[in-house]
N, C-alpha and C. Protein backbone atom coordinates (compact mmCIF):
# COMPACT_ATOMS: atom_id res chain seq x y z
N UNK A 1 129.77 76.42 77.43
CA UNK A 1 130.71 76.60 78.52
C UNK A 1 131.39 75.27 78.80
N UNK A 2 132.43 75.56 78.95
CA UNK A 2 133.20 74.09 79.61
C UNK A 2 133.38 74.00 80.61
N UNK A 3 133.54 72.98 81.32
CA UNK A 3 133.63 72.31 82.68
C UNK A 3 134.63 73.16 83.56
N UNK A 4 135.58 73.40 82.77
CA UNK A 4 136.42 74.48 83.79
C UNK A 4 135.95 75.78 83.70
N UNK A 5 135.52 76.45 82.75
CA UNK A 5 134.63 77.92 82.83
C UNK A 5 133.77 77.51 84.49
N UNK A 6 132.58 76.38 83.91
CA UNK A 6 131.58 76.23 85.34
C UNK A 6 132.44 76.39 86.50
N UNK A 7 133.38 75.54 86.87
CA UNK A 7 134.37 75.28 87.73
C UNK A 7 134.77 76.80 88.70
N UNK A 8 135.30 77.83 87.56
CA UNK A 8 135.50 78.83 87.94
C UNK A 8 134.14 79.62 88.73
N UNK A 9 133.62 79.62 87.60
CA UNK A 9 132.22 80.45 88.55
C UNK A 9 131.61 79.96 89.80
N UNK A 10 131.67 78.34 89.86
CA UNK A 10 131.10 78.08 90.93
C UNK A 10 132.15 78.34 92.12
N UNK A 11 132.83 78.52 91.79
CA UNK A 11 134.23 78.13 92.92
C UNK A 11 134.38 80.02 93.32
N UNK A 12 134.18 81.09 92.27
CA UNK A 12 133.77 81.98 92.91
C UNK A 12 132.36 82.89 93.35
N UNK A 13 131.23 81.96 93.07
CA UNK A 13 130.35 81.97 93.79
C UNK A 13 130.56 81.68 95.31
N UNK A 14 131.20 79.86 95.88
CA UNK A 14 131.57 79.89 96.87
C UNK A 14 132.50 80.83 97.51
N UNK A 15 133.21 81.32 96.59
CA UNK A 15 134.11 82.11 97.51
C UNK A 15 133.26 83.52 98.04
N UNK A 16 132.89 83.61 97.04
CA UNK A 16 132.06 85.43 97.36
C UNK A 16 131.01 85.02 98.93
N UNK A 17 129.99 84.05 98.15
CA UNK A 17 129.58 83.81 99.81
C UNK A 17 130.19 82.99 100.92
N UNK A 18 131.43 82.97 100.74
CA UNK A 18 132.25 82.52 101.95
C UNK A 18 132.81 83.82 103.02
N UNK A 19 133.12 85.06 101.84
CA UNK A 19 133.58 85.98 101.97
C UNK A 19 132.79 87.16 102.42
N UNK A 20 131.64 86.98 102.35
CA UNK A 20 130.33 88.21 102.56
C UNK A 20 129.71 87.05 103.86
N UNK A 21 129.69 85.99 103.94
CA UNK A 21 129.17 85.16 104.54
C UNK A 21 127.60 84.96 104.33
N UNK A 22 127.45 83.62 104.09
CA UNK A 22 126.21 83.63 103.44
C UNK A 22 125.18 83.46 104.28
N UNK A 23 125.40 83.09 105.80
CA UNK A 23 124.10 82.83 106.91
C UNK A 23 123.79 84.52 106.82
N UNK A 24 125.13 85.41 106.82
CA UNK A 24 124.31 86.43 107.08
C UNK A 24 123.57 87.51 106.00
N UNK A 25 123.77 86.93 105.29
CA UNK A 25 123.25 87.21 103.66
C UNK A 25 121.79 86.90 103.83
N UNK A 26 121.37 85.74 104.56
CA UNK A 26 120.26 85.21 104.49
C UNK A 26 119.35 85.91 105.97
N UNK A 27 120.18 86.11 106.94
CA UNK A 27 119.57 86.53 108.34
C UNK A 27 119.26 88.04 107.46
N UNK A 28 120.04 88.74 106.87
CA UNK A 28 119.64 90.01 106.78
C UNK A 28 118.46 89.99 105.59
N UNK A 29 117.88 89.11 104.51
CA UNK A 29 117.49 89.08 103.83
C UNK A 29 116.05 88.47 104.75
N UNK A 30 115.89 87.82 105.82
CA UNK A 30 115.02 87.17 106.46
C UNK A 30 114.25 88.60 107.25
N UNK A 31 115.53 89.53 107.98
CA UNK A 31 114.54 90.72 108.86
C UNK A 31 114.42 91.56 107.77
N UNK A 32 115.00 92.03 106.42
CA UNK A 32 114.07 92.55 105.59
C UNK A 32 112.54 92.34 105.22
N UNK A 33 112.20 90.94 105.19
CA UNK A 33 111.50 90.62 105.05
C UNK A 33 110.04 90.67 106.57
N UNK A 34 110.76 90.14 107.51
CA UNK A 34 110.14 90.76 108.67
C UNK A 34 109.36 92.32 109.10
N UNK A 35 110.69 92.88 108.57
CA UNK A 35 110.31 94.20 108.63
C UNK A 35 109.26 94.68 107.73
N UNK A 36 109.25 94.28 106.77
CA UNK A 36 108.11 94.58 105.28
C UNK A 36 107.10 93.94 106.16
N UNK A 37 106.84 93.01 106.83
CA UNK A 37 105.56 92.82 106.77
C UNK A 37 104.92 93.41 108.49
N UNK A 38 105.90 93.46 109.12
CA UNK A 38 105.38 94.88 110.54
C UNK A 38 104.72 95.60 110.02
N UNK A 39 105.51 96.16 109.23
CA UNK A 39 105.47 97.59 108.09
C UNK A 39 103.54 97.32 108.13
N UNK A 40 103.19 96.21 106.89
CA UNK A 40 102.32 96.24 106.41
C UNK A 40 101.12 96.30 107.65
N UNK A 41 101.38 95.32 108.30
CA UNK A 41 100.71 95.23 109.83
C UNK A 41 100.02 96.37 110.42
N UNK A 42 101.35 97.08 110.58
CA UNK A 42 100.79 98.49 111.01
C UNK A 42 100.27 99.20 110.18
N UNK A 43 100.08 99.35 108.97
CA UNK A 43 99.55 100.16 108.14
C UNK A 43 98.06 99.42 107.99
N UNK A 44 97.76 98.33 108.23
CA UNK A 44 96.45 98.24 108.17
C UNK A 44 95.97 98.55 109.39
N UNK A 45 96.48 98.29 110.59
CA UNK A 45 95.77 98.62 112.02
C UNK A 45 95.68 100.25 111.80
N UNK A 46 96.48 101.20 111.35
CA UNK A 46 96.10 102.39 111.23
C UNK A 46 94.94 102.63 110.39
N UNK A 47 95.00 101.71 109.35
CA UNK A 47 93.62 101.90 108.47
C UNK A 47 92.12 101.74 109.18
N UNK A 48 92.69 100.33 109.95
CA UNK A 48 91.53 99.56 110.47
C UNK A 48 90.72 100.63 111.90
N UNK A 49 91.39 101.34 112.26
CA UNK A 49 91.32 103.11 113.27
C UNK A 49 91.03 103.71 112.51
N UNK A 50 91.24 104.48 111.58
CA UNK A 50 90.99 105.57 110.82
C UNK A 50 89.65 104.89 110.97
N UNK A 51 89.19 103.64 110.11
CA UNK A 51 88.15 103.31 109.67
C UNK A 51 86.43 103.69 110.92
N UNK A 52 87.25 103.01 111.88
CA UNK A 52 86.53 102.99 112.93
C UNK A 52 86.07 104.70 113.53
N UNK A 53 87.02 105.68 113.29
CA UNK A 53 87.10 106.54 113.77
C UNK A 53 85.82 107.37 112.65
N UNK A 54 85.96 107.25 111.65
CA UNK A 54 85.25 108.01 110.33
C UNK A 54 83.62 107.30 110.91
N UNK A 55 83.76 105.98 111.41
CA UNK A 55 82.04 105.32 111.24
C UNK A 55 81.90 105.86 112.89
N UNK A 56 82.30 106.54 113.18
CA UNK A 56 82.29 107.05 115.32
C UNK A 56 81.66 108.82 114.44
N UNK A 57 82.59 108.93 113.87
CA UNK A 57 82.13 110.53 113.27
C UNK A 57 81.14 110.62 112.38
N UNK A 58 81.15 109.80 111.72
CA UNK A 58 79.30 109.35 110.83
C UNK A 58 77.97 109.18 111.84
N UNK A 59 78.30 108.44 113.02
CA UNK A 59 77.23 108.17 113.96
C UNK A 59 77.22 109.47 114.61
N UNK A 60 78.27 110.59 115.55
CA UNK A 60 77.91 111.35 115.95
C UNK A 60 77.50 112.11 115.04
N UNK A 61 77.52 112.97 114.12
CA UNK A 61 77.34 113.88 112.86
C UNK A 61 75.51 113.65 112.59
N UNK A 62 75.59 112.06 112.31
CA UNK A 62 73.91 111.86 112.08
C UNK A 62 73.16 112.16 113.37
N UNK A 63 73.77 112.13 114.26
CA UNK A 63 72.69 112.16 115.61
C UNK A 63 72.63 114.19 116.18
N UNK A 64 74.00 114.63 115.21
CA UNK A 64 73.99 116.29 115.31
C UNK A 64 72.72 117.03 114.07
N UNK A 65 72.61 116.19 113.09
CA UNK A 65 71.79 116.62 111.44
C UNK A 65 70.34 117.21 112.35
N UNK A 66 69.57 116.42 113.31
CA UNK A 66 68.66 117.50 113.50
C UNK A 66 68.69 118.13 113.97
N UNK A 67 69.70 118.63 114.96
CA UNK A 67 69.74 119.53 115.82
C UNK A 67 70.22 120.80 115.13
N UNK A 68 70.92 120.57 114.07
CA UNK A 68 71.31 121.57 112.57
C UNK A 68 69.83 121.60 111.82
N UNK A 69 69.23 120.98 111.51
CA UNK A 69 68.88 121.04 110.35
C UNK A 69 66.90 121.30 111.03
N UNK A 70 66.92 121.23 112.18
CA UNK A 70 65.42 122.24 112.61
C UNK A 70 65.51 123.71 112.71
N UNK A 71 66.60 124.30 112.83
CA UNK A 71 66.74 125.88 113.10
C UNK A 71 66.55 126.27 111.64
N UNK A 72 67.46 125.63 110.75
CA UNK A 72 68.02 125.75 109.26
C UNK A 72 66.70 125.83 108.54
N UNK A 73 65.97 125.09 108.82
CA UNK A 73 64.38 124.73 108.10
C UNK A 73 63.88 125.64 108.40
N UNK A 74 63.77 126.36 109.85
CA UNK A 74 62.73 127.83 109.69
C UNK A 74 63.14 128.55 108.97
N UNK A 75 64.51 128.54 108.64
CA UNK A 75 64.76 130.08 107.95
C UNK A 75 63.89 129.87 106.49
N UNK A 76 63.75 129.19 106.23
CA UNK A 76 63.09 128.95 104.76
C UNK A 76 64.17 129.65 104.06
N UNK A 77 64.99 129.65 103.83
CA UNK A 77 66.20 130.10 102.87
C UNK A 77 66.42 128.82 101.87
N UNK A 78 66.98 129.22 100.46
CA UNK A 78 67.31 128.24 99.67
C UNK A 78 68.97 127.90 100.09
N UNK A 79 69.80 129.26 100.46
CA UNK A 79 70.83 128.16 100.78
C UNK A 79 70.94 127.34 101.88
N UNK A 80 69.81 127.82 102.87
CA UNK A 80 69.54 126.99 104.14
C UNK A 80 69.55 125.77 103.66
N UNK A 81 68.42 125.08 102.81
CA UNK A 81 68.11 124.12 102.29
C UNK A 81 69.63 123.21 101.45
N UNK A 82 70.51 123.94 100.96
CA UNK A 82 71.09 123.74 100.43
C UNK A 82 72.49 122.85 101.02
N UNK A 83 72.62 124.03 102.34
CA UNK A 83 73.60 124.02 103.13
C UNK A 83 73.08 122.55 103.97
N UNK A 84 71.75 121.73 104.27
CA UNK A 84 71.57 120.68 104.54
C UNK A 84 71.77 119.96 103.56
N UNK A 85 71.17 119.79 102.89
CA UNK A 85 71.65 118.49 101.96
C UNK A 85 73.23 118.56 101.62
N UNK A 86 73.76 119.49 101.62
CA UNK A 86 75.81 119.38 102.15
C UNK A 86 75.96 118.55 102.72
N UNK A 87 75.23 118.96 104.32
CA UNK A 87 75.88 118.08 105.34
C UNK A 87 75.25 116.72 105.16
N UNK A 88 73.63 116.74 104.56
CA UNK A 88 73.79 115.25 104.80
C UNK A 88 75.05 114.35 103.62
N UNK A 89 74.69 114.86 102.55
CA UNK A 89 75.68 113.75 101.88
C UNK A 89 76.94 114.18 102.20
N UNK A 90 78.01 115.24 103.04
CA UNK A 90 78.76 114.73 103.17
C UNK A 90 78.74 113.44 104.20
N UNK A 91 77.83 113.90 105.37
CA UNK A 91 77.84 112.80 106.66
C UNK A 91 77.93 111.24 105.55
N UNK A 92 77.18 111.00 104.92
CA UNK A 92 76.50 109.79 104.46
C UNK A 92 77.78 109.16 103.50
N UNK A 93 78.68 109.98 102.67
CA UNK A 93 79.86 110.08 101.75
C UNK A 93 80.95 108.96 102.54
N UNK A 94 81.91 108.52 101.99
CA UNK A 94 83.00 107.64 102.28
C UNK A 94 83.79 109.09 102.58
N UNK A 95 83.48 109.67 103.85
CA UNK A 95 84.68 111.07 103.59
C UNK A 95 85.29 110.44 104.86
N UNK A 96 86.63 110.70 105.25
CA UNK A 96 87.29 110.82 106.66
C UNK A 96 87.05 111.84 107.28
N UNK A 97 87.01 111.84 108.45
CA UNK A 97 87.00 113.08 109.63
C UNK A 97 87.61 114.05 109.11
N UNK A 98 89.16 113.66 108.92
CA UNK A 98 89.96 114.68 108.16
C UNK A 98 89.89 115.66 106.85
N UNK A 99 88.87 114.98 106.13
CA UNK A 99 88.26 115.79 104.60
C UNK A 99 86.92 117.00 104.27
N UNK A 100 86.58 116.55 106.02
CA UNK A 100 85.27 117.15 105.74
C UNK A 100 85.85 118.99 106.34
C-alpha cells in the first residue's frame, strides 16, 4: 500500500467516526457491556434462590420421610417398599422442587 492508499483509509476512518460519532460508539458499546453483566448478575442470584429453595425442600421432605414411610412399612407391600426408596433418593438427588 502506498502512503496515499493509507491516507485515504485513515482519513475515512476519521470521517466515518466523525460522522456516526465516536464517544457515542463507545457510550453505547460501554452499556452493552453493562447490561451483559446485570444480565449475568441476575441470573446467578436466581440460581443462588433456586439453590437455596431446593436445600429448604430437601430439609422439609427429609423431616416428612418418616411420617411417609411408618404407615408405608406396615403395609408390608413390595411396592410400598419401593415407593420409599423413590422418595428417599429422589429427596437425597440434585433434583429442584420443580422436577420432582
Amino acid at each position: 500500500m502506498t502512503n496515499e492508499t493509507l491516507g485515504i483509509i485513515a482519513s475515512s476512518i476519521v470521517g466515518l467516526t466523525g460522522a456516526f460519532g465516536l464517544p457515542e460508539i463507545i457510550k453505547s458499546w460501554r452499556l452493552k457491556k453493562e447490561a451483559k453483566q446485570e444480565n449475568l448478575r441476575g441470573r446467578l442470584e436466581k440460581t443462588e434462590k433456586e439453590l437455596l429453595r431446593h436445600k429448604q425442600f430437601q430439609i422439609e421432605m427429609s423431616a416428612m420421610l418418616p411420617l411417609i414411610e411408618i404407615p408405608l412399612r406396615r403395609i408390608e407391600d413390595n411396592d410400598a417398599v419401593e415407593m420409599i426408596e423413590h422418595l428417599k433418593q429422589r429427596i437425597n438427588a440434585n433434583v429442584t422442587p420443580a422436577q420432582t
